[in-house]
C-alpha atoms as a PDB file:
ATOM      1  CA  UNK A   1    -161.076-119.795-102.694  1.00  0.00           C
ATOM      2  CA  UNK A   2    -161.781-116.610-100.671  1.00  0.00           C
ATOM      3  CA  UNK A   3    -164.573-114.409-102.363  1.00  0.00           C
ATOM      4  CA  UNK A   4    -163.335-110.884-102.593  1.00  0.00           C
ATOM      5  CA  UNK A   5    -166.051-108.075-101.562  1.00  0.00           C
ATOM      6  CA  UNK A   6    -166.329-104.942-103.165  1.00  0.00           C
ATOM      7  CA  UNK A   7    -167.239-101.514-101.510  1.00  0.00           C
ATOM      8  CA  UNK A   8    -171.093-102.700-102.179  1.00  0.00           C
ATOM      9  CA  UNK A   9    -170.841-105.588-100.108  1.00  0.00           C
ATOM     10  CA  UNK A  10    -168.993-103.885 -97.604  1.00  0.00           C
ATOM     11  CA  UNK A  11    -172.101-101.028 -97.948  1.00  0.00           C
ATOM     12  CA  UNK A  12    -174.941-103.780 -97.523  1.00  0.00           C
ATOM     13  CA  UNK A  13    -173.132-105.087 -94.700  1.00  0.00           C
ATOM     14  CA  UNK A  14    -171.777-108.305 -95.909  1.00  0.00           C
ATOM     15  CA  UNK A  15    -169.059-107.925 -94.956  1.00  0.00           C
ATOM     16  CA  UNK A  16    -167.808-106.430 -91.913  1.00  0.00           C
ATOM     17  CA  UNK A  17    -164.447-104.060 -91.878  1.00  0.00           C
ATOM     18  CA  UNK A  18    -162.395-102.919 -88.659  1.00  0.00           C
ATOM     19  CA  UNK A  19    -162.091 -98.766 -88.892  1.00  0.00           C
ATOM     20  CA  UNK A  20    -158.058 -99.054 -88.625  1.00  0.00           C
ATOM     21  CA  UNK A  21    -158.061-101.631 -91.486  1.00  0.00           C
ATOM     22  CA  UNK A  22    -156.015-100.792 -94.443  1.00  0.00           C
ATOM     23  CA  UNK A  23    -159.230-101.561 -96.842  1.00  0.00           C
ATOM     24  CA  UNK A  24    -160.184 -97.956 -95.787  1.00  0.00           C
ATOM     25  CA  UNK A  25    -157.445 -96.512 -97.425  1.00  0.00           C
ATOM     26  CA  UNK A  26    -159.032 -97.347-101.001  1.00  0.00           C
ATOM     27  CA  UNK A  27    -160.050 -94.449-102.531  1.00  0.00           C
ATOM     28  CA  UNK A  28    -164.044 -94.549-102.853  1.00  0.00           C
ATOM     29  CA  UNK A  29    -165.942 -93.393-106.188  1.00  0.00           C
ATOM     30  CA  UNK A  30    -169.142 -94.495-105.145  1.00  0.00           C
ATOM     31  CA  UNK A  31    -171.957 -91.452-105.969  1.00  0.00           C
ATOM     32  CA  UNK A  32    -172.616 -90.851-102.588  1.00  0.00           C
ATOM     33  CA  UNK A  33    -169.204 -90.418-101.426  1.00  0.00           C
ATOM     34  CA  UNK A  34    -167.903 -88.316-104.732  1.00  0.00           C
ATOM     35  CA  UNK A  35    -171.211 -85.793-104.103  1.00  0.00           C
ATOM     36  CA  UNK A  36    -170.638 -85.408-100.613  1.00  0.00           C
ATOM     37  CA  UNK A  37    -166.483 -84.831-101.207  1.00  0.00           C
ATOM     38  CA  UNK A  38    -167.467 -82.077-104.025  1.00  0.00           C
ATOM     39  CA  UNK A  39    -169.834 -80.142-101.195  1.00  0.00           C
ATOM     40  CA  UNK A  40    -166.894 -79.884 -98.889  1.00  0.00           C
ATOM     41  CA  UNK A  41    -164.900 -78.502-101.667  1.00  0.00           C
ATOM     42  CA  UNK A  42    -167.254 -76.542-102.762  1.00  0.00           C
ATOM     43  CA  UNK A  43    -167.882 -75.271 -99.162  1.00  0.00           C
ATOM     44  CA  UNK A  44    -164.097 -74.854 -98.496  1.00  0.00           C
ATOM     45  CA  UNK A  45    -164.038 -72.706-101.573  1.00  0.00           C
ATOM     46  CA  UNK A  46    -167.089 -70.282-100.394  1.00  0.00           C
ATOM     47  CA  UNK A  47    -165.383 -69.760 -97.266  1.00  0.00           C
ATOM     48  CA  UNK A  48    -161.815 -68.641 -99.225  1.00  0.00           C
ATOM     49  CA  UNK A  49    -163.385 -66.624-101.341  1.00  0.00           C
ATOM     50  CA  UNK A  50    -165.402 -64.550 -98.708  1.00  0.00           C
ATOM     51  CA  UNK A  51    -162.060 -64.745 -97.037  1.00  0.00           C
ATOM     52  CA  UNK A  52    -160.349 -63.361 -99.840  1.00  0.00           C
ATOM     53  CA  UNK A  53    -162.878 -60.467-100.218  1.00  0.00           C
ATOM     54  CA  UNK A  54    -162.840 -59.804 -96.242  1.00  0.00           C
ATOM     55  CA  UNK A  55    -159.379 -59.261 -96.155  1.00  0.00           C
ATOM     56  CA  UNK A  56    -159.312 -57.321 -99.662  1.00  0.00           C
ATOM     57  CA  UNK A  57    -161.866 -54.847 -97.334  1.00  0.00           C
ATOM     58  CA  UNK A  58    -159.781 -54.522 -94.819  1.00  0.00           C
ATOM     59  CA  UNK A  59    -156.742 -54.029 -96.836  1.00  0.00           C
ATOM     60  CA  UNK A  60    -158.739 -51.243 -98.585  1.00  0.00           C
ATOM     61  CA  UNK A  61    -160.076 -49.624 -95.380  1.00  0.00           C
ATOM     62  CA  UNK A  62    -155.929 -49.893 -93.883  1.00  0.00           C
ATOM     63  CA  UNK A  63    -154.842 -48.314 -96.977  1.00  0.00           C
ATOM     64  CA  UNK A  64    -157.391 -45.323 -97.071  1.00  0.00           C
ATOM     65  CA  UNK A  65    -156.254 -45.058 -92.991  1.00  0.00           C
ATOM     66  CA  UNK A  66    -152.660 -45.285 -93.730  1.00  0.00           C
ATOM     67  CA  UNK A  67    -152.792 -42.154 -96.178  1.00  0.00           C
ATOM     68  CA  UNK A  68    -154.929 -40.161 -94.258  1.00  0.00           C
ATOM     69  CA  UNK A  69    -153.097 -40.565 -90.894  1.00  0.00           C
ATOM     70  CA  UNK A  70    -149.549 -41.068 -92.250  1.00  0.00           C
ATOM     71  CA  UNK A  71    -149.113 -37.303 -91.771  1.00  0.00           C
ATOM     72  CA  UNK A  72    -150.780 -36.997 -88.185  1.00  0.00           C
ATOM     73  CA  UNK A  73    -148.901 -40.059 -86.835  1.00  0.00           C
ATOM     74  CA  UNK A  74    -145.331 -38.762 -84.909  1.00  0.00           C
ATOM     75  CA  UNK A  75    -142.148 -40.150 -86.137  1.00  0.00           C
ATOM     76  CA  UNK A  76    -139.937 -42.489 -83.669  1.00  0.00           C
ATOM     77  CA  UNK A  77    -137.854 -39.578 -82.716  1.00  0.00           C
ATOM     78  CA  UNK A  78    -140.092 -37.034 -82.252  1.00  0.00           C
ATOM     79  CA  UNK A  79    -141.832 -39.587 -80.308  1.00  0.00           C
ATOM     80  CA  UNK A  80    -138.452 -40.587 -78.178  1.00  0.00           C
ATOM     81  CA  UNK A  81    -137.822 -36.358 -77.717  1.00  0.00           C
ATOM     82  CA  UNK A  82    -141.771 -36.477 -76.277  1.00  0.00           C
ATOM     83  CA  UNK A  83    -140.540 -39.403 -73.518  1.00  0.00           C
ATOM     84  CA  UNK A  84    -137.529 -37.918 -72.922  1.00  0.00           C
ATOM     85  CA  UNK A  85    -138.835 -34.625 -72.215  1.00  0.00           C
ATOM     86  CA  UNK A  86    -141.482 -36.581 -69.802  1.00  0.00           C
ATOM     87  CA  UNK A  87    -138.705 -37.733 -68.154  1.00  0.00           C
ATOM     88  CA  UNK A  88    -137.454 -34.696 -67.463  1.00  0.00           C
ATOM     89  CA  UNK A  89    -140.870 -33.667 -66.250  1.00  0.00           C
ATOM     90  CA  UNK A  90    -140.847 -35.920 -63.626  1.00  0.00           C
ATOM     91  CA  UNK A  91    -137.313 -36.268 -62.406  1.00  0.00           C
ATOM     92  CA  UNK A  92    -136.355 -39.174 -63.819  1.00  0.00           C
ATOM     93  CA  UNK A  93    -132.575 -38.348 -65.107  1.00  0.00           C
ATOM     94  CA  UNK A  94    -131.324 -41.683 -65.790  1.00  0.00           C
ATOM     95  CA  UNK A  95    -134.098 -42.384 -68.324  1.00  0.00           C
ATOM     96  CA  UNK A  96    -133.865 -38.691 -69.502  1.00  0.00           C
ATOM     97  CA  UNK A  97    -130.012 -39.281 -70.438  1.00  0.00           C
ATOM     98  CA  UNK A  98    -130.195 -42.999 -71.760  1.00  0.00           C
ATOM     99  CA  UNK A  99    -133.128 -41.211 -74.056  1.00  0.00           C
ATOM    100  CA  UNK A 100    -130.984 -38.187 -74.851  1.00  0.00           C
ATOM    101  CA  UNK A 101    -127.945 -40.288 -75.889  1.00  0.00           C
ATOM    102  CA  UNK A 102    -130.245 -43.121 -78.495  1.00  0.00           C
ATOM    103  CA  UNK A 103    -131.963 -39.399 -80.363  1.00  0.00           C
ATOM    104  CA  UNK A 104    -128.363 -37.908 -80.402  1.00  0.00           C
ATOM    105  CA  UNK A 105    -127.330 -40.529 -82.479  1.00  0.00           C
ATOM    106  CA  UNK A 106    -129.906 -39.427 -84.987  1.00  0.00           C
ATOM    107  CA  UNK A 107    -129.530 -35.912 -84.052  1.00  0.00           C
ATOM    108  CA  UNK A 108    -125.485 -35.903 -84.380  1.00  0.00           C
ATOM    109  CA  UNK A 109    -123.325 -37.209 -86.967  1.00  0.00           C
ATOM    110  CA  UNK A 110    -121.175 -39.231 -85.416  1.00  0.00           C
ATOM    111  CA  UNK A 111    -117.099 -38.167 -85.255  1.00  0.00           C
ATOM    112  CA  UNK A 112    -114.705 -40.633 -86.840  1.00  0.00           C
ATOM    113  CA  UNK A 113    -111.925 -41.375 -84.436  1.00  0.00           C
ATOM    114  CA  UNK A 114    -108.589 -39.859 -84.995  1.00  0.00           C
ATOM    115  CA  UNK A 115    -105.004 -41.308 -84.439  1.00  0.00           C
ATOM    116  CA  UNK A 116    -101.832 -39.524 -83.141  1.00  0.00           C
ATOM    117  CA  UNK A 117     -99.008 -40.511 -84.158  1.00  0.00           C
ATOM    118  CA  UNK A 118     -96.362 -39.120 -82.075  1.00  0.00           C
ATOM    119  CA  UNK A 119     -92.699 -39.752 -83.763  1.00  0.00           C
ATOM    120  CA  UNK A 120     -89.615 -39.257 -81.734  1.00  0.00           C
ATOM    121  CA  UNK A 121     -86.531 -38.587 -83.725  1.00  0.00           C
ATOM    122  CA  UNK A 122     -82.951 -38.438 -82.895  1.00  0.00           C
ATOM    123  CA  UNK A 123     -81.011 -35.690 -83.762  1.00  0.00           C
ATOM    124  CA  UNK A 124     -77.870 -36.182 -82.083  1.00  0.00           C
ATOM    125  CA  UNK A 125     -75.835 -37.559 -85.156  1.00  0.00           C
ATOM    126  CA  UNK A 126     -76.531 -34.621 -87.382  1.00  0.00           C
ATOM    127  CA  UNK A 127     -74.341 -32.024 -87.461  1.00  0.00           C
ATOM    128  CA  UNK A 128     -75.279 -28.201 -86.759  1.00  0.00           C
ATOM    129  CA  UNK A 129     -75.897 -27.179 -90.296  1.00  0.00           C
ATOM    130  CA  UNK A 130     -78.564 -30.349 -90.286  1.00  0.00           C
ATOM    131  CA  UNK A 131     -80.023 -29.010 -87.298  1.00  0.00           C
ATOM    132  CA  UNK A 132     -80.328 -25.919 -88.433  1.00  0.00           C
ATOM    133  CA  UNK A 133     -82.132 -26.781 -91.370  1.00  0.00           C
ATOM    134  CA  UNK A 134     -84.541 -29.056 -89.756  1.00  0.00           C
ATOM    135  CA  UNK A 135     -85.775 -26.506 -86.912  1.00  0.00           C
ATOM    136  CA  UNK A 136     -86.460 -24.278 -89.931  1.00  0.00           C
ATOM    137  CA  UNK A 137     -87.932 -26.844 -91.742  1.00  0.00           C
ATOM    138  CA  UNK A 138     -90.336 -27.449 -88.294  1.00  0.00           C
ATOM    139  CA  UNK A 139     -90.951 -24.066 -87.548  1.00  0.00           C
ATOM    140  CA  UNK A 140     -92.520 -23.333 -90.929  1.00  0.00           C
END
């Protein structure tokens, strides 16, 4: 009948395990093991919490930034009018027009489209009186 080792015999060495076996997969609540397991936690957790406060400074320092500046930073289009009118500056049409045409598009409310409708109409079966009528009818 095979003898079956626990961790301690495994500890004192007597018996030997390969690293890939599946006996390492047993979960270990030996003292040693448990104590060391909590200081990694408790490490991990130091290192979120200063973490957590780090980035609640910098959050705090953006914020303060962010409503200070917010007034002093251009917006896009003022800052598109600024390239566009470096363009200009230095010669450089084709950039000053592709420019000119993206801030018109803020600048300009863009025109709807509008059909024509042209109608042709025969008026050769009515009779003069008809005629009449209609041109009056047109020219009003």
């Amino acid at each position: 009948m095979d003898k079956t080792y626990t961790q301690e015999d495994i500890a004192e060495g007597k018996k030997k395990i390969h690293p890939n076996s599946l006996a390492n997969l047993k979960p270990r609540h030996d003292k040693e093991h448990m104590a060391m397991m909590k200081g990694k936690a408790d490490e991990a957790r130091i290192r979120n919490n200063e973490m957590k406060e780090n980035m609640k400074d910098v959050l705090a320092l953006v914020n303060n930034l962010s409503d200070s500046l917010l007034d002093s930073i251009p917006k896009g289009l003022t800052v598109m009018k600024l390239a566009m009118i470096k363009a200009i500056s230095a010669d450089d049409m084709v950039e000053a027009s592709r420019l000119a045409s993206i801030v018109a598009e803020y600048e300009q409310p863009k025109l709807q489209r509008t059909e024509n409708v042209n109608t042709n109409f025969d008026y050769t079966d009515l009779t003069d009186e008809e005629l009449a009528e209609e041109m009056k009818r047109l020219s009003q």
